[in-house]
Protein backbone atom coordinates (compact mmCIF):
# COMPACT_ATOMS: atom_id res chain seq x y z
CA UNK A 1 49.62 -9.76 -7.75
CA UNK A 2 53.21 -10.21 -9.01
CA UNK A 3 55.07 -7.06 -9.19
CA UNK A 4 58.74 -5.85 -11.02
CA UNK A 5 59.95 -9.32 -9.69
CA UNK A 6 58.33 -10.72 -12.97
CA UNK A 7 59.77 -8.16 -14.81
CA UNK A 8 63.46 -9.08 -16.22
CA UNK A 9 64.66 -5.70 -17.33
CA UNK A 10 65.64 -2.45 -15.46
CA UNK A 11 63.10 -0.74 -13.27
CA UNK A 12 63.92 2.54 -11.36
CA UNK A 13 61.82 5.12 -10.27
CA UNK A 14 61.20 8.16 -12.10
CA UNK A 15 63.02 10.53 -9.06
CA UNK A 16 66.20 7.83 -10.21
CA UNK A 17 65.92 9.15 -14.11
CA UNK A 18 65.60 13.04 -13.46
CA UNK A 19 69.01 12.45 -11.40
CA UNK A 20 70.56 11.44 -14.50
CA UNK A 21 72.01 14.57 -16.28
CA UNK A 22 70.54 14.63 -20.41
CA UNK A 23 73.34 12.48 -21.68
CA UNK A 24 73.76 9.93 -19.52
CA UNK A 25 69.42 9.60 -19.64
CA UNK A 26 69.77 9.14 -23.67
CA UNK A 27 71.91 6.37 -23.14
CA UNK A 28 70.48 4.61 -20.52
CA UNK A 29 67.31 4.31 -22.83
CA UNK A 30 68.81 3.80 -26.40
CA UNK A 31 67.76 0.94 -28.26
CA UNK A 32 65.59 -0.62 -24.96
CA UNK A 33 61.38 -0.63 -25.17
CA UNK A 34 60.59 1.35 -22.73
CA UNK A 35 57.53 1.49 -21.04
CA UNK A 36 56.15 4.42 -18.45
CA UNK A 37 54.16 3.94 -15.86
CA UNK A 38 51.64 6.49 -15.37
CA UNK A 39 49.94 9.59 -16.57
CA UNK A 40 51.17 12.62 -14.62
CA UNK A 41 53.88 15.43 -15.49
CA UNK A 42 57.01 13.44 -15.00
CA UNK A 43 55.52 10.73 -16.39
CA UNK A 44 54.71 12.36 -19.64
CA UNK A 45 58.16 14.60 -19.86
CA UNK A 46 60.18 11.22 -19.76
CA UNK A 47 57.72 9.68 -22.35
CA UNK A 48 58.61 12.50 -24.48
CA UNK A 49 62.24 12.51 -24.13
CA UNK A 50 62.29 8.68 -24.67
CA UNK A 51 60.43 9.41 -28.06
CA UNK A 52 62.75 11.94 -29.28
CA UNK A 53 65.78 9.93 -28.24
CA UNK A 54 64.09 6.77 -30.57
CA UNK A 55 62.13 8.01 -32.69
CA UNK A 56 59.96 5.12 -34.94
CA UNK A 57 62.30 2.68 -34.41
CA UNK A 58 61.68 1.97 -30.57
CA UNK A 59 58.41 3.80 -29.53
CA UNK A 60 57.49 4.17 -25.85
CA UNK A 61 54.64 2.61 -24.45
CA UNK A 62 52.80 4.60 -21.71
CA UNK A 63 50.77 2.54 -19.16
CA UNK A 64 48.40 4.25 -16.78
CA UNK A 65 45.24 2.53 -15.16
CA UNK A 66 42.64 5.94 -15.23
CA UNK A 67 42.47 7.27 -19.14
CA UNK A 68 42.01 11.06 -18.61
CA UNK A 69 42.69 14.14 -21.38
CA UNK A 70 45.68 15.83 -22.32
CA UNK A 71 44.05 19.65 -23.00
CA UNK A 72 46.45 21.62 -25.78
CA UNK A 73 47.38 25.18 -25.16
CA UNK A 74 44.65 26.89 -27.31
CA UNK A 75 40.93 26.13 -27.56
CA UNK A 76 38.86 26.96 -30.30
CA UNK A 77 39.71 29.85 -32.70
CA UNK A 78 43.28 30.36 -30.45
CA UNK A 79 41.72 31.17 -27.35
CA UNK A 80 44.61 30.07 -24.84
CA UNK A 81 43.37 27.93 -22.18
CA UNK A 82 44.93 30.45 -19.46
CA UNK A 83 42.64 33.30 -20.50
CA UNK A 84 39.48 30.60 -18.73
CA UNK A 85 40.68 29.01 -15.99
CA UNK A 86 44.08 30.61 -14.69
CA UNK A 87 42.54 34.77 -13.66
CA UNK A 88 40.92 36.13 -10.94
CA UNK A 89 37.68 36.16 -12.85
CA UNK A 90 37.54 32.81 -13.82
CA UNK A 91 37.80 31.71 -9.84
CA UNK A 92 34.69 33.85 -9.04
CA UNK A 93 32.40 31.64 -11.02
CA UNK A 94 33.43 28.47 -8.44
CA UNK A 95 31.69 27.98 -5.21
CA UNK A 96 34.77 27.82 -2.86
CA UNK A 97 34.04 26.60 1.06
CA UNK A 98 33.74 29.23 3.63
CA UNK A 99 32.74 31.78 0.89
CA UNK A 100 30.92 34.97 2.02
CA UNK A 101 27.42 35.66 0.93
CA UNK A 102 27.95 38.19 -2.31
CA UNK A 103 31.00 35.82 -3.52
CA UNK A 104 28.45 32.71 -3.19
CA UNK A 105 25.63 35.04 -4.80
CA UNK A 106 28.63 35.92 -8.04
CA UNK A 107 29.54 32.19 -8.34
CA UNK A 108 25.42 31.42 -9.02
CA UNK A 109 24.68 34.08 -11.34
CA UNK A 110 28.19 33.52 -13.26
CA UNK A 111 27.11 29.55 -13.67
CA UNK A 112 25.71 29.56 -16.64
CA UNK A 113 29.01 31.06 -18.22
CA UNK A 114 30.98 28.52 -16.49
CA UNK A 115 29.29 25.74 -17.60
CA UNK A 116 29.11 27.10 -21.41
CA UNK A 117 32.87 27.16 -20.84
CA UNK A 118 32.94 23.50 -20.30
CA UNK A 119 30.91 22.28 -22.85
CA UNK A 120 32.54 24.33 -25.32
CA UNK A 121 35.72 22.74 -24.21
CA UNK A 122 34.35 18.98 -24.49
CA UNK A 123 32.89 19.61 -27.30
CA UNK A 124 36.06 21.21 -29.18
CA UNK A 125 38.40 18.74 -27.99
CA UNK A 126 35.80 15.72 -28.79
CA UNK A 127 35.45 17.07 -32.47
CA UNK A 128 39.88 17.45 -32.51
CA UNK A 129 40.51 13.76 -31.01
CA UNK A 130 37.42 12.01 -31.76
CA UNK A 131 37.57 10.94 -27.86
CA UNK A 132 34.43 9.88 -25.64
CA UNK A 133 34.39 10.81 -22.11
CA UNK A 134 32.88 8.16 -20.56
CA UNK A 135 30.15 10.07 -18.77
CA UNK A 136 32.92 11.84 -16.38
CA UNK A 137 33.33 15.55 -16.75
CA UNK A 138 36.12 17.61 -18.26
CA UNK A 139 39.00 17.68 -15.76
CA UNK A 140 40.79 20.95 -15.31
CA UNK A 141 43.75 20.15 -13.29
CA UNK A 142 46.81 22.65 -13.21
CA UNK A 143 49.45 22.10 -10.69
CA UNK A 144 51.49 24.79 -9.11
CA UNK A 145 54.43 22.67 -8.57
CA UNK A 146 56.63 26.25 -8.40
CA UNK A 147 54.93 27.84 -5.31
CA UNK A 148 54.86 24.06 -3.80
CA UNK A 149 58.60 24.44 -3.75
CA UNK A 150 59.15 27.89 -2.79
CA UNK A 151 56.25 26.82 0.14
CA UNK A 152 58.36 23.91 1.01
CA UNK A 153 61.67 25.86 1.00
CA UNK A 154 60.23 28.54 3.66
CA UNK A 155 58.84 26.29 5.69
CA UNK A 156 62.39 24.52 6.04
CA UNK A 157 63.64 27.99 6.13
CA UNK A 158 61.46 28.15 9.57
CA UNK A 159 60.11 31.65 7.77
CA UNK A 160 56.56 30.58 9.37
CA UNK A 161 54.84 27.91 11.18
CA UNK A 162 52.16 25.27 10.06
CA UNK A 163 48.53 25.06 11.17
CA UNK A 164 47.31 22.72 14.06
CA UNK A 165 46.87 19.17 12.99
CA UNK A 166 43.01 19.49 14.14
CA UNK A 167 42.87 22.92 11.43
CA UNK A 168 44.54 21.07 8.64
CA UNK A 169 41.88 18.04 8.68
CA UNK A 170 39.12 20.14 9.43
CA UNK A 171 39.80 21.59 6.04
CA UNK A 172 40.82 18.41 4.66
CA UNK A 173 37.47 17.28 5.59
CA UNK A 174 35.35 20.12 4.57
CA UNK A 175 36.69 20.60 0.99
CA UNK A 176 36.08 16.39 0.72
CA UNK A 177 32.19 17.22 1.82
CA UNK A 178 32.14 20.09 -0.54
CA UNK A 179 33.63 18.07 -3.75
CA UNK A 180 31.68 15.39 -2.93
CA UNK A 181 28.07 17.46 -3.21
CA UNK A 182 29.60 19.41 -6.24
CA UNK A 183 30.81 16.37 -8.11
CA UNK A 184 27.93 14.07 -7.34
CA UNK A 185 28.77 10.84 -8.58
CA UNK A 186 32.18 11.57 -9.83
CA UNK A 187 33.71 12.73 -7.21
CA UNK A 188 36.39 10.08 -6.96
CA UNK A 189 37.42 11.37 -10.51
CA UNK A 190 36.67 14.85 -10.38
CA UNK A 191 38.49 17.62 -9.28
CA UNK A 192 37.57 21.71 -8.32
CA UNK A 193 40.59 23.76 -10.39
CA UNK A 194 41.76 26.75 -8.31
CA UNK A 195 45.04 27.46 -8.79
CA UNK A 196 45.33 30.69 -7.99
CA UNK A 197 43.37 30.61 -4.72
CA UNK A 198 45.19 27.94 -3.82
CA UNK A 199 48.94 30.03 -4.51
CA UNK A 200 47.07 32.57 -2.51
CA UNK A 201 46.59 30.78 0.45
CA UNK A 202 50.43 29.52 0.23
CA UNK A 203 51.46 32.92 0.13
CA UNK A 204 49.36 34.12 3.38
CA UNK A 205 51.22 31.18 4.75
CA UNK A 206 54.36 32.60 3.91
CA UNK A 207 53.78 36.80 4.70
CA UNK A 208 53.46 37.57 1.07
CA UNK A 209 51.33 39.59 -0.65
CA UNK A 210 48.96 37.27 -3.01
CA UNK A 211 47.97 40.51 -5.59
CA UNK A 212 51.07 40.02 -8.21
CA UNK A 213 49.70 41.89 -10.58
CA UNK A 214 49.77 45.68 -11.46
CA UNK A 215 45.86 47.31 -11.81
CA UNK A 216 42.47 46.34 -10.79
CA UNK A 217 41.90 45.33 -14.73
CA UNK A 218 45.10 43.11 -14.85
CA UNK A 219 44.36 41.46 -11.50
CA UNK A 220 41.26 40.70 -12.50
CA UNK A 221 41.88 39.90 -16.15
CA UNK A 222 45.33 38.58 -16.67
CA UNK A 223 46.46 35.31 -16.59
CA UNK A 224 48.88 33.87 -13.69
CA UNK A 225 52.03 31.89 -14.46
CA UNK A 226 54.98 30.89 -12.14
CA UNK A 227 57.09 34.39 -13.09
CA UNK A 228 54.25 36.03 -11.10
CA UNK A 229 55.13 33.93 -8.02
CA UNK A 230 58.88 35.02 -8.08
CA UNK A 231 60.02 35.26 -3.97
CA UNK A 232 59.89 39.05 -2.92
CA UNK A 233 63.97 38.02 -1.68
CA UNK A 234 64.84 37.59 -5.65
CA UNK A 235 63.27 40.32 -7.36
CA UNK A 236 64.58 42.83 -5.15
């Protein structure tokens, strides 16, 4: 298949148009069609800055191959979406690999609320877009792009050292096992949401403390956000 060589106009990459500062972005897309490719976060941030640059008069066509759900902010009667899948509490009603026997036993009990959660959810956002899922399940996908970086930054920092190769694909290959018995038969377009346990195990990598919250209550309760992941070195 015939790639941007068919193409006649400009084609950079999307790390080529966040180099551009604001101004110089508006102009390189005034008055041109554009069209995105793909459906992720940059993706999506320079769809919207292309629309508010044109407007009606040169809307911006978004092309991705996988049609998945944008979820708003708040759920049914303003319930933010936080408050269910970004606390402590919402984690514990997962089954997580290498779990110990009274976290597996919490996760089963605490099912039944999880999966109330999700319908709910389908079923609001089905009623606000009029959408269809085609038979795969709700994807709950929040990306903690923040402790990535900080992560990163250490590690170049030489602040700690990385796993064996053999540890990091023994992992690799049990949570694949695991998604793949949770997920049954959409497992290639499924995914298992735990943000925060995954920012924990980031910050075990790096010596800090993965409790950022004040309380039993509020670490429990509360949801997390990327001021909560602030390096100890900057909010001293």
């Amino acid at each position: 298949m015939k790639g941007p060589e068919v193409f006649h106009g400009k084609v950079i990459h999307s790390m080529d148009y966040a180099a551009m500062d604001y101004e110089s972005a508006a102009n390189f897309v005034k008055g041109k069609q554009v069209t995105v490719v793909g459906f992720q976060k940059s993706a999506l941030d320079i769809a919207m800055e292309c629309s508010v640059a044109h407007g009606l008069r040169n809307p911006c066509t978004v092309l991705y191959r996988t049609e998945q759900w944008n979820v708003p902010a708040n759920l049914p009667r303003g319930l933010p979406l936080t408050c269910l899948c970004l606390n402590r509490f919402s984690e514990l009603l997962v089954h997580k690999p290498g779990e110990g026997f009274f976290p597996s036993l919490l996760a089963t009990m605490l099912s039944p609320l999880d999966s109330e959660v999700i319908k709910s959810s389908e079923t609001f956002l089905r009623l606000k877009f009029s959408k269809t899922t085609n038979k795969a399940p709700l994807m709950k996908h929040f990306l903690s792009i923040e402790m990535k970086c900080q992560w990163l930054a250490e590690l170049l920092d030489d602040t700690f050292k990385l796993h064996s190769i053999k540890e990091m694909e023994n992992d690799m290959v049990e949570w694949d096992e695991y998604l793949k018995r949770s997920s049954g038969e959409h497992y290639r377009r499924s995914c298992i949401a735990l943000p925060i346990w995954y920012n924990d195990q980031l910050c075990k990598d790096m010596g800090w403390n993965p409790k950022r919250k004040k309380g039993f209550f509020a670490e429990l309760f509360e949801s997390y956000g990327p001021l909560d992941y602030v390096s100890p070195s900057r909010s001293n």
